[in-house]
N, C-alpha and C. Protein backbone atom coordinates (compact mmCIF):
# COMPACT_ATOMS: atom_id res chain seq x y z
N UNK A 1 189.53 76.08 127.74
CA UNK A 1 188.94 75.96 129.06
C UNK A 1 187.72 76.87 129.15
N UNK A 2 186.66 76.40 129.57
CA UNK A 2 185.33 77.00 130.05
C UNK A 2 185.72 78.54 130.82
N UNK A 3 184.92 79.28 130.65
CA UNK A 3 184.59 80.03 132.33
C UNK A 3 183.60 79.69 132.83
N UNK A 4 183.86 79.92 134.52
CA UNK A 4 182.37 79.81 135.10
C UNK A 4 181.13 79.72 134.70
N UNK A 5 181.06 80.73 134.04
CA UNK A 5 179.53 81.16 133.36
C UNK A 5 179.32 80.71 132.26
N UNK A 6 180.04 80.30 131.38
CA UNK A 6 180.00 79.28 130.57
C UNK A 6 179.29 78.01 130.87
N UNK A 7 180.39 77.72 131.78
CA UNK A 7 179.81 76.18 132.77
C UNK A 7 178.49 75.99 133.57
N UNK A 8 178.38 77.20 133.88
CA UNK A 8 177.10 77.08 134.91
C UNK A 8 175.82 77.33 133.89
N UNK A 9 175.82 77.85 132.30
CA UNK A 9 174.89 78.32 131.55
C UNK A 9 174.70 76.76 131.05
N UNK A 10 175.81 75.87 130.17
CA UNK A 10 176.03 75.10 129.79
C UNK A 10 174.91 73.68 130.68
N UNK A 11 175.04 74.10 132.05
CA UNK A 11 174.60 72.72 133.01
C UNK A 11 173.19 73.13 133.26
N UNK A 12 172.50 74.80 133.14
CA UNK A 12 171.42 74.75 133.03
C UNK A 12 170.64 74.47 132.07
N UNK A 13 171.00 74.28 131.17
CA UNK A 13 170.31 74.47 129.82
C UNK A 13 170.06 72.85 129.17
N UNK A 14 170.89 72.37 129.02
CA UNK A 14 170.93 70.68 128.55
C UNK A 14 171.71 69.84 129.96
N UNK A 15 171.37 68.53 129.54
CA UNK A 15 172.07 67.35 130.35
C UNK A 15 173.44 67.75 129.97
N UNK A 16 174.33 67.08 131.03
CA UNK A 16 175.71 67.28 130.35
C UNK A 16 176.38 66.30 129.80
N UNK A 17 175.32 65.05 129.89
CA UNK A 17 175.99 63.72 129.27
C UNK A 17 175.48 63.66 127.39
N UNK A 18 174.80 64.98 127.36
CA UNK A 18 174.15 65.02 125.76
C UNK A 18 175.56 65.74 125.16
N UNK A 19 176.27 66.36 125.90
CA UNK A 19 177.22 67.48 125.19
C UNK A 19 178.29 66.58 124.55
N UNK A 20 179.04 66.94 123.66
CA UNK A 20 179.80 66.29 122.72
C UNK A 20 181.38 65.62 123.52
N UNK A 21 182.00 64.66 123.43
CA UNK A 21 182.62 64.33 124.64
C UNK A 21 184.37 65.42 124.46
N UNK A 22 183.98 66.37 124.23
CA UNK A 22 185.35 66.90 124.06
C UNK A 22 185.10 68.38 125.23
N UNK A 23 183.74 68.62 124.63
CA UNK A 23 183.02 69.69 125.86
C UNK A 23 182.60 68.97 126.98
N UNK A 24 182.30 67.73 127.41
CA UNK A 24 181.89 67.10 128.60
C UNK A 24 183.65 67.08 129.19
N UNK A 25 184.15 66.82 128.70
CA UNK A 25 185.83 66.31 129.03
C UNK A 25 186.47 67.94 129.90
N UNK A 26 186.17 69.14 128.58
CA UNK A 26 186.50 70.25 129.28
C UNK A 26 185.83 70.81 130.33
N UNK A 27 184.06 70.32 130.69
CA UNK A 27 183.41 71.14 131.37
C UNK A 27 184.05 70.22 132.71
N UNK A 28 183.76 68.88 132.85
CA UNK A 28 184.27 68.36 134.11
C UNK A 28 185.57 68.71 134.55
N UNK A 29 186.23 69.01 133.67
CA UNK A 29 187.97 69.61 134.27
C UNK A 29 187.67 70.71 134.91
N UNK A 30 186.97 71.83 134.43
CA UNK A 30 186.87 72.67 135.01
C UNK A 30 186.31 72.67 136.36
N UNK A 31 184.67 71.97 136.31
CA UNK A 31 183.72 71.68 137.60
C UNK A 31 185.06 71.02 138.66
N UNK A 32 185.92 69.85 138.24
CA UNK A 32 186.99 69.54 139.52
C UNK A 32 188.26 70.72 139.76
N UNK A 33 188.54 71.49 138.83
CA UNK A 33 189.52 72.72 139.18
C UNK A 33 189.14 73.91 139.97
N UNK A 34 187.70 73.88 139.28
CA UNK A 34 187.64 75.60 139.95
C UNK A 34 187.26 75.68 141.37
N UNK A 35 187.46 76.43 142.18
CA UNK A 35 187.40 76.60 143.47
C UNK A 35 185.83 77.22 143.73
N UNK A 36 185.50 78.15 143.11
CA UNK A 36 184.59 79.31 143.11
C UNK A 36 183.21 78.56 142.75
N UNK A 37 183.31 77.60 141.27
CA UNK A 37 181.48 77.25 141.08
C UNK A 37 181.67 76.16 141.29
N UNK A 38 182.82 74.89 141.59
CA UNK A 38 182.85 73.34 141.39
C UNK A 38 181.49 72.82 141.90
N UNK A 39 181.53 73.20 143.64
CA UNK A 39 180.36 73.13 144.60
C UNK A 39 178.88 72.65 143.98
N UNK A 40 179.13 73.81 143.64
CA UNK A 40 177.04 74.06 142.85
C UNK A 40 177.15 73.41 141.46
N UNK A 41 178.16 73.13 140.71
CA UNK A 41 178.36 73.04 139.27
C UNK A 41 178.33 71.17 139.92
N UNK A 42 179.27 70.79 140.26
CA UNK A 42 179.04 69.26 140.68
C UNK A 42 177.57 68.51 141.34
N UNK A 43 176.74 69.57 142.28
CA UNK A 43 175.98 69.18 142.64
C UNK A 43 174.85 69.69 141.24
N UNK A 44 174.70 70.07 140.62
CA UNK A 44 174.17 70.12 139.21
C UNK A 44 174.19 68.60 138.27
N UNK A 45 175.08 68.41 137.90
CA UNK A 45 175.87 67.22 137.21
C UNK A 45 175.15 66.17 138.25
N UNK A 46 175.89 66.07 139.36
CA UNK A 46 175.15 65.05 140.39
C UNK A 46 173.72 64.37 140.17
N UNK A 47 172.95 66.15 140.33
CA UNK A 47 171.37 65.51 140.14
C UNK A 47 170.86 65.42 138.88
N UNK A 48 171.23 65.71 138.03
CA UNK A 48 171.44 65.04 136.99
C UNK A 48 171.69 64.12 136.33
N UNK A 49 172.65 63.72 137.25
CA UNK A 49 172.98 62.06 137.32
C UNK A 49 171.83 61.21 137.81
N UNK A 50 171.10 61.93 139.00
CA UNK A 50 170.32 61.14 139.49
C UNK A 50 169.12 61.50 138.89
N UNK A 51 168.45 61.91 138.50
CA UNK A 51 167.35 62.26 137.39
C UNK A 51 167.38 61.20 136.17
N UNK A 52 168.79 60.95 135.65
CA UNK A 52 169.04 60.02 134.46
C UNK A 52 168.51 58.77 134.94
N UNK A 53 168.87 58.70 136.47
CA UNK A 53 168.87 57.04 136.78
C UNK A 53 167.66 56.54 136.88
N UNK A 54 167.01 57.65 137.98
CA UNK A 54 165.46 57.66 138.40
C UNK A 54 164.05 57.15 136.71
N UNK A 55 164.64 57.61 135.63
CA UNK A 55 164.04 58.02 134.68
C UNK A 55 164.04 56.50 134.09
N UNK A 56 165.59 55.97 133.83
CA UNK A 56 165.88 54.97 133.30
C UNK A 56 164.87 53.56 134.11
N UNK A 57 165.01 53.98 135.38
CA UNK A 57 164.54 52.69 136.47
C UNK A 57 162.95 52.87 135.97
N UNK A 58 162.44 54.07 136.14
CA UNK A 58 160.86 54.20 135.63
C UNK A 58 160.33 53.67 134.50
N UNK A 59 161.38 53.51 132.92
CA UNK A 59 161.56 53.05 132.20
C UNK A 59 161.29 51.13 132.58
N UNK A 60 162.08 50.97 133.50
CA UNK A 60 162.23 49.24 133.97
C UNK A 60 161.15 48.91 134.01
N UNK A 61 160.64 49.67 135.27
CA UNK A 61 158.99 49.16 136.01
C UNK A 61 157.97 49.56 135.11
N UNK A 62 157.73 50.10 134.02
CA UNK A 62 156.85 50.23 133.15
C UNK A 62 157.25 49.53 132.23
N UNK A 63 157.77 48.92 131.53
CA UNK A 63 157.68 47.55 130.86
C UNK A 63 157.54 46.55 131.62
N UNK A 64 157.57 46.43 132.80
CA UNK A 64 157.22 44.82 133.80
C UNK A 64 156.26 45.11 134.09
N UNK A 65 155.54 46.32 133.99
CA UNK A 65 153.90 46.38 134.69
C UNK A 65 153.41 45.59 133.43
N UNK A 66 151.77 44.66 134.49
CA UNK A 66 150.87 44.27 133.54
C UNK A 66 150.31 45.51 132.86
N UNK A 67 149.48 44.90 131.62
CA UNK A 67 148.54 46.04 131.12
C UNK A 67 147.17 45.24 131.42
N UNK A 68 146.33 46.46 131.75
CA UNK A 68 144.94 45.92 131.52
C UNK A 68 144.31 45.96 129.93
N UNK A 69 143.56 44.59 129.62
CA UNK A 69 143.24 44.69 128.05
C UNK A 69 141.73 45.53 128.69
N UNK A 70 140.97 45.91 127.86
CA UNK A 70 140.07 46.75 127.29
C UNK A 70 138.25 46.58 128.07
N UNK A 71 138.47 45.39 128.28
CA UNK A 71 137.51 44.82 129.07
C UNK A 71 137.50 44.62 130.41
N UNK A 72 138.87 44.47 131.46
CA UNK A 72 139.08 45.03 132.43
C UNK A 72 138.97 46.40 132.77
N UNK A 73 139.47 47.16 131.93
CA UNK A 73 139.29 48.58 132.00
C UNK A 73 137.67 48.81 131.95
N UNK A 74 136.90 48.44 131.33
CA UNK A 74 135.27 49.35 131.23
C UNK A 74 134.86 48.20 132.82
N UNK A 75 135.28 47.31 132.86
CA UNK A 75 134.46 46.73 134.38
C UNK A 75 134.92 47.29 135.46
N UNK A 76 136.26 48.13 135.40
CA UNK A 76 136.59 48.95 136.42
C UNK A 76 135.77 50.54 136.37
N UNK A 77 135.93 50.71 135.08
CA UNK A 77 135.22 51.76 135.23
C UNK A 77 133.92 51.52 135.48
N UNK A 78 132.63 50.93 135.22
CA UNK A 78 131.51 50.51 135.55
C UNK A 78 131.66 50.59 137.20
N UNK A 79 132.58 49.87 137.97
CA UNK A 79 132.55 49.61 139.30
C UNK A 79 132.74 51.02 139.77
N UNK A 80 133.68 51.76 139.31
CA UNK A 80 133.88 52.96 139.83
C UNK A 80 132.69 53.95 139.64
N UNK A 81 131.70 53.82 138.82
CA UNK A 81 131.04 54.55 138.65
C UNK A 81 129.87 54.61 139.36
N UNK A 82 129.58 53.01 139.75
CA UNK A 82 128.60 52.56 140.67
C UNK A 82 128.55 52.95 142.24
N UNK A 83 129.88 53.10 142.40
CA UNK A 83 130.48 53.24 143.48
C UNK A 83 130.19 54.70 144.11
N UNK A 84 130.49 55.65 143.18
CA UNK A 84 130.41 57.30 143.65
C UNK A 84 129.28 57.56 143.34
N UNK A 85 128.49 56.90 142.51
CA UNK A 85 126.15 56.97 142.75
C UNK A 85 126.04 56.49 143.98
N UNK A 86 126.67 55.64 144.87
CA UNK A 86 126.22 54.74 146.15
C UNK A 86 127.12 55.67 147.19
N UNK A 87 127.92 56.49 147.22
CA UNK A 87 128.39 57.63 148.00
C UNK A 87 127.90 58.54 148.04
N UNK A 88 127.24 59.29 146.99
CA UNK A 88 126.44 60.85 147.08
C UNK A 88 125.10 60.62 148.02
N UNK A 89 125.16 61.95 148.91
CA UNK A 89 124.03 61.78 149.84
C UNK A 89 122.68 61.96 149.00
C-alpha cells in the first residue's frame, strides 16, 4: 500500500494511466480509502482524466481539418500583407 506522499508525488509527476497496472490498481485503492488526501488525490486523477480526453478530441479535429496546399497559403499571405500597407497611417 502507498502512503500519502507517495501518492500525491506519484500523481504529480506522470499521468497515472502511464503507471504499470499493479501501481495504478494500488494507487486508486488508496486515493478511494484514505480519508486525509483522497479529495485532492481524486481531483488530480480527475483532471487528468480530463486533459487525456480534451487532447485525444484535439487529436479528432485536426485530422478532419482541411489543409491549405501551398498556393493558398502565399495568396493569403500576399492578401495579408496588402492589407496592413493599406492600414498604416
Amino acid at each position: 500500500m502507498f502512503t500519502c506522499k507517495q501518492v500525491s508525488k506519484a500523481l504529480s509527476k506522470e499521468d497515472y494511466e502511464k503507471l504499470s497496472p499493479t501501481r495504478r490498481f494500488f494507487l486508486r485503492l488508496h486515493v478511494k480509502l484514505c480519508i486525509f488526501c483522497g479529495k485532492f488525490n481524486r481531483q488530480v486523477m480527475d483532471s487528468q482524466d480530463m486533459c487525456r480526453c480534451y487532447k485525444q478530441h484535439e487529436e479528432k479535429i485536426a485530422e478532419q481539418r482541411p489543409k491549405l496546399d501551398n498556393a493558398k497559403k502565399d495568396q493569403l499571405k500576399k492578401l495579408l500583407a496588402a492589407q496592413s500597407k493599406a492600414n498604416k497611417p
